[in-house]
Protein backbone atom coordinates (compact mmCIF):
# COMPACT_ATOMS: atom_id res chain seq x y z
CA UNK A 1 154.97 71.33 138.95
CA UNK A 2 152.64 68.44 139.99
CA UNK A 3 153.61 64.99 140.36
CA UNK A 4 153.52 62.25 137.32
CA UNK A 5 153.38 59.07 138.41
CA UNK A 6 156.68 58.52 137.49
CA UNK A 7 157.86 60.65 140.18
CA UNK A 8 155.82 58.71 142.70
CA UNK A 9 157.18 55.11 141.47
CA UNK A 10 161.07 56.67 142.03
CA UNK A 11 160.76 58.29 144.98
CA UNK A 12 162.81 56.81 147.51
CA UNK A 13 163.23 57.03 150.95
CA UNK A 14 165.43 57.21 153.48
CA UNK A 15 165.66 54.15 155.66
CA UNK A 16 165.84 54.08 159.07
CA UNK A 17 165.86 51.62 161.96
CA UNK A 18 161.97 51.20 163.85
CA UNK A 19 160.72 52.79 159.97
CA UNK A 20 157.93 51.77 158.01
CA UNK A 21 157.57 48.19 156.40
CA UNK A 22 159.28 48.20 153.10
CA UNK A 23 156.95 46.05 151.00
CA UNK A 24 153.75 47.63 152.62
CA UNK A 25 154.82 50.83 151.74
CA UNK A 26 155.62 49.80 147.92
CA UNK A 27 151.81 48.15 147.90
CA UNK A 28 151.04 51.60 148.77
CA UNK A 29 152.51 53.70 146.36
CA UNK A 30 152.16 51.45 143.63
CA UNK A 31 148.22 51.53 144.83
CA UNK A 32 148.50 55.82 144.75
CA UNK A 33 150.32 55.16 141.59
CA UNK A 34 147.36 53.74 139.79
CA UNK A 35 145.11 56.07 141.70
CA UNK A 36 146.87 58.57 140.46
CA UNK A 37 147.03 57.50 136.66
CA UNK A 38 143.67 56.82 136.98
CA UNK A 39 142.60 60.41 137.98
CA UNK A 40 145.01 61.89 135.27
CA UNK A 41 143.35 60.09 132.82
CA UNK A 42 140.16 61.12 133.66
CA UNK A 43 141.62 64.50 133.96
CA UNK A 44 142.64 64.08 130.55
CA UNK A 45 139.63 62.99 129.11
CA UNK A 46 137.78 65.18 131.13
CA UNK A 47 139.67 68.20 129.38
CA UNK A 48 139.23 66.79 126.02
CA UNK A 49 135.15 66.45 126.35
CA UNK A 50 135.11 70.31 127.91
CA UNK A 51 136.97 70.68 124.71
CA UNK A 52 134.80 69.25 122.85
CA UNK A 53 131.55 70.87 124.33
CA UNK A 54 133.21 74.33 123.98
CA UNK A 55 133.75 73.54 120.14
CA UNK A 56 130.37 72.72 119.75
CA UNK A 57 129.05 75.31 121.84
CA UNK A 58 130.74 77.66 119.85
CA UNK A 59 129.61 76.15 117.17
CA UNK A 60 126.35 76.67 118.32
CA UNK A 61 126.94 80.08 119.86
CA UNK A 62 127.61 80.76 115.73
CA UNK A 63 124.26 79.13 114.71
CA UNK A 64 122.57 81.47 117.00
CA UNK A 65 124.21 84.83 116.31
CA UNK A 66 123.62 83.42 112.21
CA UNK A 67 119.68 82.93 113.49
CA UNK A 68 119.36 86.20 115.11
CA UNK A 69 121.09 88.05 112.33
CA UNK A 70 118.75 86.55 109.80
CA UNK A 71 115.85 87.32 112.07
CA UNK A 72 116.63 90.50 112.14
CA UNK A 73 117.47 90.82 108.63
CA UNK A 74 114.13 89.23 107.71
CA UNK A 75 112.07 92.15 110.24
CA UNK A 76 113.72 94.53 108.24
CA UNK A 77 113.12 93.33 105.01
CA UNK A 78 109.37 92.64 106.32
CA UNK A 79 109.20 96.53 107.44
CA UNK A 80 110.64 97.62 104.03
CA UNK A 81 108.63 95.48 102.18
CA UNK A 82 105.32 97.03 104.20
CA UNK A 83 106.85 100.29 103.61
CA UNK A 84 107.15 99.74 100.21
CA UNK A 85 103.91 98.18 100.13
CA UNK A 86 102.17 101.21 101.67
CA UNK A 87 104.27 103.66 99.30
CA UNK A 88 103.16 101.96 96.21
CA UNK A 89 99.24 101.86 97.49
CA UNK A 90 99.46 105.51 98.12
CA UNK A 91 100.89 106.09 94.81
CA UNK A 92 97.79 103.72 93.58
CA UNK A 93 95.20 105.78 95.23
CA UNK A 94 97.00 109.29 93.93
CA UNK A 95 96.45 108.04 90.48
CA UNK A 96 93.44 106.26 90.70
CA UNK A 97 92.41 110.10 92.44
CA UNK A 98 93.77 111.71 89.48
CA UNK A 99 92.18 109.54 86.92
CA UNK A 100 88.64 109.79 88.51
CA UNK A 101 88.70 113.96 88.90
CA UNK A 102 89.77 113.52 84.80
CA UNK A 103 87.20 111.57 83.92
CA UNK A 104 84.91 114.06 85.96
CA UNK A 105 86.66 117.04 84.25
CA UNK A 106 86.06 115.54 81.04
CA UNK A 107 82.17 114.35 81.63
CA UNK A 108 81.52 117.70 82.94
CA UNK A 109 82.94 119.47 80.14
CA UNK A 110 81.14 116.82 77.64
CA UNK A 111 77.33 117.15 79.25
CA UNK A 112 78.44 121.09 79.21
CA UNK A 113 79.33 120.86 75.89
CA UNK A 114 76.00 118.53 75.23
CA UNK A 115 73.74 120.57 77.01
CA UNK A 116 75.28 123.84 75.02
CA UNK A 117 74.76 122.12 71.75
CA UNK A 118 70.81 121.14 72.67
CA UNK A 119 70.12 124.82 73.63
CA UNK A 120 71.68 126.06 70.18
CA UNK A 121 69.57 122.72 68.79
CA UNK A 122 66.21 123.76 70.88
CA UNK A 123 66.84 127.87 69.44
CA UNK A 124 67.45 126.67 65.83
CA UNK A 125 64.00 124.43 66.31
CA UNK A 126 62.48 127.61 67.01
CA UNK A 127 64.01 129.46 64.56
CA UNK A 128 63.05 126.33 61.67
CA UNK A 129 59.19 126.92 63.32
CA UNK A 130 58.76 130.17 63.26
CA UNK A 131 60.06 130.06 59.65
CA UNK A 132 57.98 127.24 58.79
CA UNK A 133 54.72 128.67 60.15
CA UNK A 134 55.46 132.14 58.50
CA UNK A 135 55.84 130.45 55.07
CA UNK A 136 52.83 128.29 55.71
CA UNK A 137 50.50 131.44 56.58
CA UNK A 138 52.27 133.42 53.89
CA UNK A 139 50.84 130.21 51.54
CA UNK A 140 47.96 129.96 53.70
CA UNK A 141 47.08 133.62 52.94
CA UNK A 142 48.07 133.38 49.15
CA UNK A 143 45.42 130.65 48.73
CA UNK A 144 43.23 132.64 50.51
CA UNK A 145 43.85 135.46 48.21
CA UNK A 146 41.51 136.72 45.68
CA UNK A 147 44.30 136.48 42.64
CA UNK A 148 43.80 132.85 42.47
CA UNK A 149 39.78 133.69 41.11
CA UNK A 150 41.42 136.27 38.74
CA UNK A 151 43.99 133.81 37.85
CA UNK A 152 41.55 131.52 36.58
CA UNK A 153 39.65 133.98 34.83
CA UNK A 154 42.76 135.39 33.29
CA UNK A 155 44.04 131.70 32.23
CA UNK A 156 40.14 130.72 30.87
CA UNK A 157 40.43 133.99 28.95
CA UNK A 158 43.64 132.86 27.26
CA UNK A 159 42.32 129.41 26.72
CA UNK A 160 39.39 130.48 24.77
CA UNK A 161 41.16 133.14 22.80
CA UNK A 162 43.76 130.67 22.08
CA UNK A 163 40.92 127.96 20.95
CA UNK A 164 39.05 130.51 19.02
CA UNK A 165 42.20 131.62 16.59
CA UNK A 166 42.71 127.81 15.84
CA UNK A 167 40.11 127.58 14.49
């Protein structure tokens, strides 16, 4: 157990005849005494401030491990976030891929559908025009005809028979 100053200001020694001057001595130790306060003090303080810094590096020690946790936390809600990010544009594109070979499907099968309807449109044409030109030669070729002169001659007939019994 180290010495308290208290132990140095009792101590007493043995006297003895040719010994050390008594008062020089006490100047002495009462000199070490103060030294020695002095350095337990310090001691003292000296413990309390490493105290002290190890509190607050601790305390810092605790910032940093909270820092690098939320670092890392925050990379790996970045990387899930681009993850998610990338998911979702896939998804986008699959869709957007899906909707665009519909709307092909369905313009394809429309101008197929058009294009079947003007053939059946361009064969009925033909159809309407060889009609039409058959029924205008077969009036063509009835004007033409010969009955039209006997017609007349036939109606003329009538007329003047008709004319003659009135009166």
């Amino acid at each position: 157990m180290p010495l308290t100053p208290l132990d140095i200001h009792n101590k007493e020694f043995t006297r003895s005849f040719r010994g050390y001057d008594e008062d020089e001595v006490n100047e002495f130790l009462d000199q070490v005494i103060k030294d020695y306060e002095l350095v337990i003090r310090e001691k003292k303080e000296l413990k309390e401030k490493i105290e002290q810094m190890n509190e607050r590096l601790s305390h810092f020690t605790n910032i940093e491990e909270t820092l690098n946790k939320s670092i890392l936390i925050a990379q790996e809600t970045a990387e899930e976030l681009k993850g998610n990010a990338s998911k979702e544009s896939k998804l986008i594109i699959k869709e957007a891929e899906k909707n665009a070979d519909r709307i092909i499907n369905e313009a394809l099968s429309k101008s197929r559908k058009i294009a079947l309807e003007v053939e059946e449109l361009k064969k009925q044409a033909k159809v309407f025009r060889t009609r039409l030109r058959m029924l205008v030669e077969a009036q063509l070729d009835m004007i033409g005809s010969d009955d039209w002169e006997d017609l007349f001659d036939v109606e003329m007939g009538q007329d003047l028979e008709l004319a003659n019994q009135e009166s």
